[in-house]
C-alpha atoms as a PDB file:
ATOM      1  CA  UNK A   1      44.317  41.603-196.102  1.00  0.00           C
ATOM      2  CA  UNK A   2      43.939  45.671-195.784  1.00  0.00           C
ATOM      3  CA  UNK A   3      41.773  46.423-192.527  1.00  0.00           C
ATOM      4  CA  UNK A   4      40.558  50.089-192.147  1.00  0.00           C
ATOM      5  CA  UNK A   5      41.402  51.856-188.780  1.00  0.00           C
ATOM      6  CA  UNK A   6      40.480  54.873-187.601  1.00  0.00           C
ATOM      7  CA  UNK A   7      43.074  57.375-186.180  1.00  0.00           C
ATOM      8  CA  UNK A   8      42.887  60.379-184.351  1.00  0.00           C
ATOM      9  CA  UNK A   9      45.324  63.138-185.517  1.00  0.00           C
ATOM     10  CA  UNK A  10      47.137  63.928-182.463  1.00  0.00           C
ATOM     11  CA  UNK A  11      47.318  67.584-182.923  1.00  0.00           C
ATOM     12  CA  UNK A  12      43.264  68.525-184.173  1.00  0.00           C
ATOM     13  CA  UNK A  13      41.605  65.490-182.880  1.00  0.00           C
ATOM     14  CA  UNK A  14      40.483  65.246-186.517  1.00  0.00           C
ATOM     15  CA  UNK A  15      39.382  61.200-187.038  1.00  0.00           C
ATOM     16  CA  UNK A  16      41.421  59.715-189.880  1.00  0.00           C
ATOM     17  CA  UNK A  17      40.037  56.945-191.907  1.00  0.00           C
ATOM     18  CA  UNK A  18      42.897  54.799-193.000  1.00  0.00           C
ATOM     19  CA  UNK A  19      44.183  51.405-194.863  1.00  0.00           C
ATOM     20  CA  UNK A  20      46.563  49.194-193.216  1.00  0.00           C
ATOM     21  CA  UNK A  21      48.182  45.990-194.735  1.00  0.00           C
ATOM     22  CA  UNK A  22      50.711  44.045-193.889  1.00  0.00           C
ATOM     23  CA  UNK A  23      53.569  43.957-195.868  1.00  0.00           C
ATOM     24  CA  UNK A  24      57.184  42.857-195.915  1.00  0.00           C
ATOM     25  CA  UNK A  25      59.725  45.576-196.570  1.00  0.00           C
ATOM     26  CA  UNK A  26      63.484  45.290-197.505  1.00  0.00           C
ATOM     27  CA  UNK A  27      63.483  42.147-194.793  1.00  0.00           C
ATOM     28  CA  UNK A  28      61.245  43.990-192.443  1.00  0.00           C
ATOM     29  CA  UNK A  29      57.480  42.738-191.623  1.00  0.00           C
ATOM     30  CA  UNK A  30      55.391  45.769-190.803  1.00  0.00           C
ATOM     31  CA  UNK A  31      52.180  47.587-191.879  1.00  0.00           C
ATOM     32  CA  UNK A  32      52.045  49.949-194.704  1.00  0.00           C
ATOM     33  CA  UNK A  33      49.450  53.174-193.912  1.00  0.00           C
ATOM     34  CA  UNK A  34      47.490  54.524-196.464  1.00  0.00           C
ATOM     35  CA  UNK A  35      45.864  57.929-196.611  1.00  0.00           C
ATOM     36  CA  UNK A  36      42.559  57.868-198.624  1.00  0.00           C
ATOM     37  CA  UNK A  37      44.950  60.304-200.904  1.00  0.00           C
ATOM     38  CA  UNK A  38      47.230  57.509-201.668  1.00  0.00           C
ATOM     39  CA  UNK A  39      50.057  58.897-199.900  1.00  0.00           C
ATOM     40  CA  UNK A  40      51.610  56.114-197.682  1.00  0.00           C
ATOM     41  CA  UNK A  41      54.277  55.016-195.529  1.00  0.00           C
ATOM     42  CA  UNK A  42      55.426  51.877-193.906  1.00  0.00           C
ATOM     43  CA  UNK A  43      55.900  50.937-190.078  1.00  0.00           C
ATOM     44  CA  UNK A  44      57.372  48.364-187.706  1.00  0.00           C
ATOM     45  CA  UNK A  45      56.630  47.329-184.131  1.00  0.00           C
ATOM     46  CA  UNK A  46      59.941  47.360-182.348  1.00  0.00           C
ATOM     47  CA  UNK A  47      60.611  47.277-178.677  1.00  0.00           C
ATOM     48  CA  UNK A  48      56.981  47.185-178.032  1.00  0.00           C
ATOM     49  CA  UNK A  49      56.789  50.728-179.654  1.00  0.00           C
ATOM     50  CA  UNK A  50      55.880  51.247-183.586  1.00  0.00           C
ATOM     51  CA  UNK A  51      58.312  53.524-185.679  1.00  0.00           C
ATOM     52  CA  UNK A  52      58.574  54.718-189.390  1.00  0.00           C
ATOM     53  CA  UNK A  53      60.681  52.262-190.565  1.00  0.00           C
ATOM     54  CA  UNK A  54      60.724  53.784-194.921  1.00  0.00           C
ATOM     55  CA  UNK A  55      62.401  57.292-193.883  1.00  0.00           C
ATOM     56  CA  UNK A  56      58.981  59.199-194.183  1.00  0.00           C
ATOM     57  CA  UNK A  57      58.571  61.375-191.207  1.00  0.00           C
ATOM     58  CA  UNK A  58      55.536  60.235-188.571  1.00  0.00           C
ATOM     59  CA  UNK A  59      54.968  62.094-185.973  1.00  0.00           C
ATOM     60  CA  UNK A  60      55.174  60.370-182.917  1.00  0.00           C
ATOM     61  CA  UNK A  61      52.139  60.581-181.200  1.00  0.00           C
ATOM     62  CA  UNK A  62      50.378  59.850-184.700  1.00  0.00           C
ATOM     63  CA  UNK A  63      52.370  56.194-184.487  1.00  0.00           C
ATOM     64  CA  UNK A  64      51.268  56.226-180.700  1.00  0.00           C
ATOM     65  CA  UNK A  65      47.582  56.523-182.402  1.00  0.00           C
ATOM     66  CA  UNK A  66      48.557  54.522-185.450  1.00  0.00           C
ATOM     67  CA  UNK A  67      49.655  51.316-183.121  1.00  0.00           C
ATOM     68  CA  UNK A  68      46.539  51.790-180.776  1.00  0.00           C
ATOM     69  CA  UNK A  69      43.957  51.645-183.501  1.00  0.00           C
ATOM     70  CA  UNK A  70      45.982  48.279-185.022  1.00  0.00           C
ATOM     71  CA  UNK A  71      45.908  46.971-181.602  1.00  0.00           C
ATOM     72  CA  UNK A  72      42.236  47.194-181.551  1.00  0.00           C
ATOM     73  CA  UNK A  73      42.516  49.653-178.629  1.00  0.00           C
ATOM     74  CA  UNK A  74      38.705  52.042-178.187  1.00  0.00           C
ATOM     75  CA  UNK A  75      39.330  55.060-179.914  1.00  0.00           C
ATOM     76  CA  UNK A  76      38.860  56.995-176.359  1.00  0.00           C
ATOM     77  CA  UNK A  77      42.501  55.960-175.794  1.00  0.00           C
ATOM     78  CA  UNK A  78      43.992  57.685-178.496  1.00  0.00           C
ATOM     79  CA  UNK A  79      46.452  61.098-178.021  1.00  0.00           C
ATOM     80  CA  UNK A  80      44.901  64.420-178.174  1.00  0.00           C
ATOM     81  CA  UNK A  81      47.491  66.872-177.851  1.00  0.00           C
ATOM     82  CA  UNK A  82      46.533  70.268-179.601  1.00  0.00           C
ATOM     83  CA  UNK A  83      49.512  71.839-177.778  1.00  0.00           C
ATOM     84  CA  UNK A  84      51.801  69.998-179.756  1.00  0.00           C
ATOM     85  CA  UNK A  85      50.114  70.098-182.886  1.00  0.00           C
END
């Protein structure tokens, strides 16, 4: 089942409107993350932190972001860091 989150970009603030599905990859069960483009990567909870898990580069305070809004955490919580962006 694909559920849309939304996501704050950690570095802009900019709201994201992504897909997320679950999905098993080479013997991993994570989420794949969509971009309305298409683009897309896949991720994995792991030590009660979620990490890139397909060798695609996500920044991480996007993943922070990411795991909040599959968590069903308010979108208040999410990182704004235009420092590091």
């Amino acid at each position: 089942m694909i559920m849309q989150i939304e996501v704050k970009e950690p570095g802009t603030g900019v709201l994201l409107h992504l897909d997320a599905k679950p999905e098993n990859y080479q013997g991993k069960h994570g989420m794949r993350i969509k971009y309305p483009n298409g683009a897309s990567f896949f991720i994995i909870a792991q030590s009660g932190a979620w990490r890139s898990a397909d060798h695609h580069h996500v920044a991480p305070r996007f993943l922070i972001n990411i795991g909040m809004a599959l968590e069903g955490r308010r979108l208040s919580e999410q990182v704004i860091d235009p420092s590091n962006s």
